[in-house]
C-alpha atoms as a PDB file:
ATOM      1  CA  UNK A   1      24.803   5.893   4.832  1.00  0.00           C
ATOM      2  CA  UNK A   2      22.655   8.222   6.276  1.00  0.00           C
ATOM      3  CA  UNK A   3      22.913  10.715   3.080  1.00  0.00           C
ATOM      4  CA  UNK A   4      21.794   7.821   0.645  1.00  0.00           C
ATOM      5  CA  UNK A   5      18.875   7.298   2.888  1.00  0.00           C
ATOM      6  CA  UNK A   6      17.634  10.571   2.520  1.00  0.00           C
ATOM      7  CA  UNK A   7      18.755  10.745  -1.740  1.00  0.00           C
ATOM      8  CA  UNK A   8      16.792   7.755  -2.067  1.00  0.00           C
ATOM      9  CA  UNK A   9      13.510   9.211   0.376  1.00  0.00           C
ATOM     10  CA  UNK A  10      14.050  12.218  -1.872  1.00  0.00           C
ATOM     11  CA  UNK A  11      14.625  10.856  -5.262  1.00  0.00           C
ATOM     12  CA  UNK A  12      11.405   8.308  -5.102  1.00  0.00           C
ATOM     13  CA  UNK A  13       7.962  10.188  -5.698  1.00  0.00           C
ATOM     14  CA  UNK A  14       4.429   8.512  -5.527  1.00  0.00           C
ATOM     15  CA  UNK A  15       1.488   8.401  -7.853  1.00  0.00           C
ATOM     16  CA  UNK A  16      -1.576   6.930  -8.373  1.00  0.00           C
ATOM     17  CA  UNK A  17      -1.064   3.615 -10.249  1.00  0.00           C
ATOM     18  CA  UNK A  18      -1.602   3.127 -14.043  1.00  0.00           C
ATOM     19  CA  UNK A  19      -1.982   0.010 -16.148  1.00  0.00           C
ATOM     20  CA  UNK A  20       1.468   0.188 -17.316  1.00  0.00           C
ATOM     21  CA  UNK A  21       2.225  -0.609 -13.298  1.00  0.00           C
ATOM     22  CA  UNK A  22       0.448  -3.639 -13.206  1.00  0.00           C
ATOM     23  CA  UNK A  23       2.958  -6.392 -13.783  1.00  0.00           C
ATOM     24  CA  UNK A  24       5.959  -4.837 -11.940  1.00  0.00           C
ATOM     25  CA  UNK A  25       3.257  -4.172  -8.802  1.00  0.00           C
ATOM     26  CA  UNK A  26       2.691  -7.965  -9.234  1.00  0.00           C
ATOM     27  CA  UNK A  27       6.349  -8.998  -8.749  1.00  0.00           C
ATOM     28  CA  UNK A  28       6.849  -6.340  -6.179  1.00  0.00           C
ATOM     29  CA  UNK A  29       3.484  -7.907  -4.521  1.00  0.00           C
ATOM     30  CA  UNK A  30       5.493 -11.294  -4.641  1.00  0.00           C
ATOM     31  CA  UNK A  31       7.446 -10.362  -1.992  1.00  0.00           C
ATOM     32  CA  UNK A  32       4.532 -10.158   0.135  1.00  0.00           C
ATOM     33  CA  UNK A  33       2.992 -13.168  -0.824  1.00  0.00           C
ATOM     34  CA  UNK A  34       3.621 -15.449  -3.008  1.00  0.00           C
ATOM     35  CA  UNK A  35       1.493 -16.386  -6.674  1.00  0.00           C
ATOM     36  CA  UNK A  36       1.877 -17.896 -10.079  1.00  0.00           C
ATOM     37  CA  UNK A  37       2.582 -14.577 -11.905  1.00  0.00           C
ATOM     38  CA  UNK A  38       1.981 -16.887 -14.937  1.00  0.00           C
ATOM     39  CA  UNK A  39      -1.936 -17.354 -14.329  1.00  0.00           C
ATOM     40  CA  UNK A  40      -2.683 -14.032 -14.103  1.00  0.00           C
ATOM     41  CA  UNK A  41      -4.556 -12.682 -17.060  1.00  0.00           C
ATOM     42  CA  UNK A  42      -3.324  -8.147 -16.676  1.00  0.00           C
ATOM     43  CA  UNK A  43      -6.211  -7.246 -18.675  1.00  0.00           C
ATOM     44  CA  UNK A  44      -8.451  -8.520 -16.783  1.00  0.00           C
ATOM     45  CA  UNK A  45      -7.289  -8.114 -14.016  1.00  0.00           C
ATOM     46  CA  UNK A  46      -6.406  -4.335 -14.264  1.00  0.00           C
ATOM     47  CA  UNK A  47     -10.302  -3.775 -15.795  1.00  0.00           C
ATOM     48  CA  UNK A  48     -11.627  -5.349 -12.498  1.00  0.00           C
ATOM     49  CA  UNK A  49      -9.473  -3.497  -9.933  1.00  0.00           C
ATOM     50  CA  UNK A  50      -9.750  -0.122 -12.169  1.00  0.00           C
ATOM     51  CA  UNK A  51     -13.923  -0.674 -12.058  1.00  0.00           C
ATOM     52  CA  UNK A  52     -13.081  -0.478  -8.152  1.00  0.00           C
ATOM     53  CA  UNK A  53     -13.940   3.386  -7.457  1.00  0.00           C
ATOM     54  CA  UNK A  54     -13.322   2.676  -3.579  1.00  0.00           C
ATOM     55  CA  UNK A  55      -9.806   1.648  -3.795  1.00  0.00           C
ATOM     56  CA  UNK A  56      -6.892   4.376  -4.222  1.00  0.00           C
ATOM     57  CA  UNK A  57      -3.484   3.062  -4.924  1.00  0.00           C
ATOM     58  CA  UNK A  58      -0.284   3.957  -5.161  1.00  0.00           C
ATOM     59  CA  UNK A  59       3.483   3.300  -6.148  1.00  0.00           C
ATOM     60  CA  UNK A  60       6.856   5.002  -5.411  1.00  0.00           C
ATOM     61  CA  UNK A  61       8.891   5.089  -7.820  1.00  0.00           C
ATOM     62  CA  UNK A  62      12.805   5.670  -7.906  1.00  0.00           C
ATOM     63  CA  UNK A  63      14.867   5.729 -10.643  1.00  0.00           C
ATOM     64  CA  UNK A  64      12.160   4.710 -13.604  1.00  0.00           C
ATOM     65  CA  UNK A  65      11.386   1.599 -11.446  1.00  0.00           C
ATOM     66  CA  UNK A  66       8.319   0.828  -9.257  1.00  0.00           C
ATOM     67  CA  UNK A  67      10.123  -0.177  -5.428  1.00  0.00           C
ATOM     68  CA  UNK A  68       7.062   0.492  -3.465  1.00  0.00           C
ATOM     69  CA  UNK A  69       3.305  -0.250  -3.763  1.00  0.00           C
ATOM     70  CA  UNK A  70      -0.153   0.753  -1.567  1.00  0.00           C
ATOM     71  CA  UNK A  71      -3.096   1.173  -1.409  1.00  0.00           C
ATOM     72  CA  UNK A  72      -6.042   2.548   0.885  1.00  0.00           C
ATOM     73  CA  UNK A  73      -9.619   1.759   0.628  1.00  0.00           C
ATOM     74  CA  UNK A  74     -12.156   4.147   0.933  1.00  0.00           C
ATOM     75  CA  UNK A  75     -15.402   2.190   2.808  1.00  0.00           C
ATOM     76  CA  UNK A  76     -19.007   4.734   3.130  1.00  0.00           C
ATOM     77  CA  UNK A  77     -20.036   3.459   6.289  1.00  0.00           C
ATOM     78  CA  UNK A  78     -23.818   3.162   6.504  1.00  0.00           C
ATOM     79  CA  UNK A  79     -24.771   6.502   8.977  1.00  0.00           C
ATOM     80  CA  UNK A  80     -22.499   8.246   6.723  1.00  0.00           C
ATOM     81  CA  UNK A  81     -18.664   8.218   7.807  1.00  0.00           C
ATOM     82  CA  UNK A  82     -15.979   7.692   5.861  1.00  0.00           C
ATOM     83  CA  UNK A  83     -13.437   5.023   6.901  1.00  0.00           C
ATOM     84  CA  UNK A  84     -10.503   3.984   5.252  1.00  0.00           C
ATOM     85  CA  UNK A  85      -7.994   0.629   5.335  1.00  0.00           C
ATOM     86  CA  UNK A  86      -4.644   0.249   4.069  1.00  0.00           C
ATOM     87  CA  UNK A  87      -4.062  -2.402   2.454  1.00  0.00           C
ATOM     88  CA  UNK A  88      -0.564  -4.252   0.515  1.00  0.00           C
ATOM     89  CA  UNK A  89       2.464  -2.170   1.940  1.00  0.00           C
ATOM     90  CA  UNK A  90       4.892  -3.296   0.088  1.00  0.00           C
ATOM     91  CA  UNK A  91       8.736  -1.811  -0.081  1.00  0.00           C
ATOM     92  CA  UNK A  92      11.312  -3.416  -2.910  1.00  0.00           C
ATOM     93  CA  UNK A  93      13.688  -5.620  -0.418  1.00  0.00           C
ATOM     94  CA  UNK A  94      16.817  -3.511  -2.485  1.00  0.00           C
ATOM     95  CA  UNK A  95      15.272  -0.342  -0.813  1.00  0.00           C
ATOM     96  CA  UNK A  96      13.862  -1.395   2.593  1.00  0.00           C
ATOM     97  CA  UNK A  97      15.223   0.449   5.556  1.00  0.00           C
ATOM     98  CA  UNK A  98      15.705   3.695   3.528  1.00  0.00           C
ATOM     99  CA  UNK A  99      12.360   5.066   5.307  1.00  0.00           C
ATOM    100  CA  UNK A 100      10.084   4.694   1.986  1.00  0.00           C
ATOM    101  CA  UNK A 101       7.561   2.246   3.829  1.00  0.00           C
ATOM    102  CA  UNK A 102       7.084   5.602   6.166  1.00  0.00           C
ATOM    103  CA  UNK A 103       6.960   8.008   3.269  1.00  0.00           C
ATOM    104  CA  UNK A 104       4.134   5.897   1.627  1.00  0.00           C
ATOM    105  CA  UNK A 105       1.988   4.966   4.805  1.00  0.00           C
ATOM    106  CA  UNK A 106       2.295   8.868   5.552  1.00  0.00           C
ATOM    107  CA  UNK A 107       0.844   9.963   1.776  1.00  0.00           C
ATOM    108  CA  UNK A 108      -1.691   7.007   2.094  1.00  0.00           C
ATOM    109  CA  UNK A 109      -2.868   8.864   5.775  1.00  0.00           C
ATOM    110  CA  UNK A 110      -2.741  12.010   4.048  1.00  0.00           C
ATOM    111  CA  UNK A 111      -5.389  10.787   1.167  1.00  0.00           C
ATOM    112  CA  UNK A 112      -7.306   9.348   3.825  1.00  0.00           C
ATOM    113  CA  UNK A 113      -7.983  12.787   5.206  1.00  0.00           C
ATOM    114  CA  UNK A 114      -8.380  14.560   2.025  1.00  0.00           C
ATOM    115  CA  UNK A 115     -11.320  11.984   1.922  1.00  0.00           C
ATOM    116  CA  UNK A 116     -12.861  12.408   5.404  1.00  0.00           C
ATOM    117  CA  UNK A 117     -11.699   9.399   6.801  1.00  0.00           C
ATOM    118  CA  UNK A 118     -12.659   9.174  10.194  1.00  0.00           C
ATOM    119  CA  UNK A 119      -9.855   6.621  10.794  1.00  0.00           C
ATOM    120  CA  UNK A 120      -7.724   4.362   8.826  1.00  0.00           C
ATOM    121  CA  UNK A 121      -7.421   0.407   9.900  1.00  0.00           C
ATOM    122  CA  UNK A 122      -4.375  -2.006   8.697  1.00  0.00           C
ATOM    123  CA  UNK A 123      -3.688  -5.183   8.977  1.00  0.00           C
ATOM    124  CA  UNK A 124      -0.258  -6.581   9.728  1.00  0.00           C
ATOM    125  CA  UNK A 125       2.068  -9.340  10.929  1.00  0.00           C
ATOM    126  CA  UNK A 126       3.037  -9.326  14.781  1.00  0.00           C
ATOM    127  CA  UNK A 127       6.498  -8.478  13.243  1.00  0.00           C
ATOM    128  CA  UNK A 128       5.429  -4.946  12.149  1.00  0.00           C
ATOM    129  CA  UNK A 129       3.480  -4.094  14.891  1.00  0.00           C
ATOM    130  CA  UNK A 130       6.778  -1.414  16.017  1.00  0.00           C
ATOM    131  CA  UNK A 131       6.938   0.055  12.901  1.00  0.00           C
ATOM    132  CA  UNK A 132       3.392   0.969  12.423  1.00  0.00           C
ATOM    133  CA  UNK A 133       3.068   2.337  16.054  1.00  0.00           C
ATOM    134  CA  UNK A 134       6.122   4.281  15.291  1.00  0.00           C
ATOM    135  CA  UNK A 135       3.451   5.965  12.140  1.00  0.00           C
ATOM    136  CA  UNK A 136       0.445   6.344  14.456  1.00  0.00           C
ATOM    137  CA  UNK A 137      -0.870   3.542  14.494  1.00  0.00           C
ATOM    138  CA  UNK A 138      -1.891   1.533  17.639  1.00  0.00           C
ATOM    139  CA  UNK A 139      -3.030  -2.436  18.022  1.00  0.00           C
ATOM    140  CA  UNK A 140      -6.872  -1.884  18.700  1.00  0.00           C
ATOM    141  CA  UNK A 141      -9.063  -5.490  19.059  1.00  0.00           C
ATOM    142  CA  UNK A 142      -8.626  -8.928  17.482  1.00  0.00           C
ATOM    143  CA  UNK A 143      -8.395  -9.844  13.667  1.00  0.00           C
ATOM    144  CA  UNK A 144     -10.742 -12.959  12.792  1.00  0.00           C
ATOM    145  CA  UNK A 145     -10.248 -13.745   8.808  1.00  0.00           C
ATOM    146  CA  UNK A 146     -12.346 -16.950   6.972  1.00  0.00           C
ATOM    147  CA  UNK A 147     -10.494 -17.244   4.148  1.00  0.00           C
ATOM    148  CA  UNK A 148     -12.973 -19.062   1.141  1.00  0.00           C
ATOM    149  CA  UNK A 149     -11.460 -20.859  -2.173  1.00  0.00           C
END
């Protein structure tokens, strides 16, 4: 078990996402939360995130297919610091617990601080909290969210 763990963390590399990605990263996002894939207009959608010069994301990919998707925005803060937020960890629930959610937090640290990034904020269930302090990552103040239609 433990040598298809590390086949698989050594067979899946990670790039910057193309418009090619864009419907399997939806289906793969599905497993995250939940949307009518059929609404979605990919042209559209892929010229308003790829106008988005703050937001660098990424997929691993293993065996010609996408099984994990991030991202990490890049926010100038106003006296001049760069800080950065990870956003849509997702892992393919055929690959989880092969250490690829680690693999991509780490390269999506590591292009924080090839930007500056003075830190790097997530959000996350209660249920992750473990594995994210396991990457660095420690719970720091209270999330408020106003979600608008």
């Amino acid at each position: 078990m433990i040598e298809k763990k590390k086949k698989l963390m050594n067979e899946v590399f990670f790039r910057k996402i193309k418009k090619s990605d864009i419907k399997e990263v939806s289906i793969l996002l599905n497993q995250l939360k939940k949307i009518d894939l059929s609404k979605i207009n990919y042209k559209n959608s892929w010229d308003k995130f790829n106008s988005n010069s703050s937001s660098n994301s990424y997929v691993g990919v293993y065996e010609n297919k996408i099984v994990a998707y991030g991202s990490i925005v890049i926010e100038n803060k106003i006296r001049g610091e760069v800080a950065g937020h990870i956003e849509d960890i997702v892992v393919d629930s055929r690959v989880r617990g092969k250490m690829l959610g680690v693999k991509l937090v780490k390269e999506l640290v590591k292009i924080g601080k090839e930007l500056g990034c003075y830190r790097i904020t997530l959000f996350c269930d209660k249920k992750l909290i473990k594995f994210y302090e396991r990457n660095g990552f420690k719970v720091n103040n209270v999330i408020m969210k106003k979600y608008l239609n």
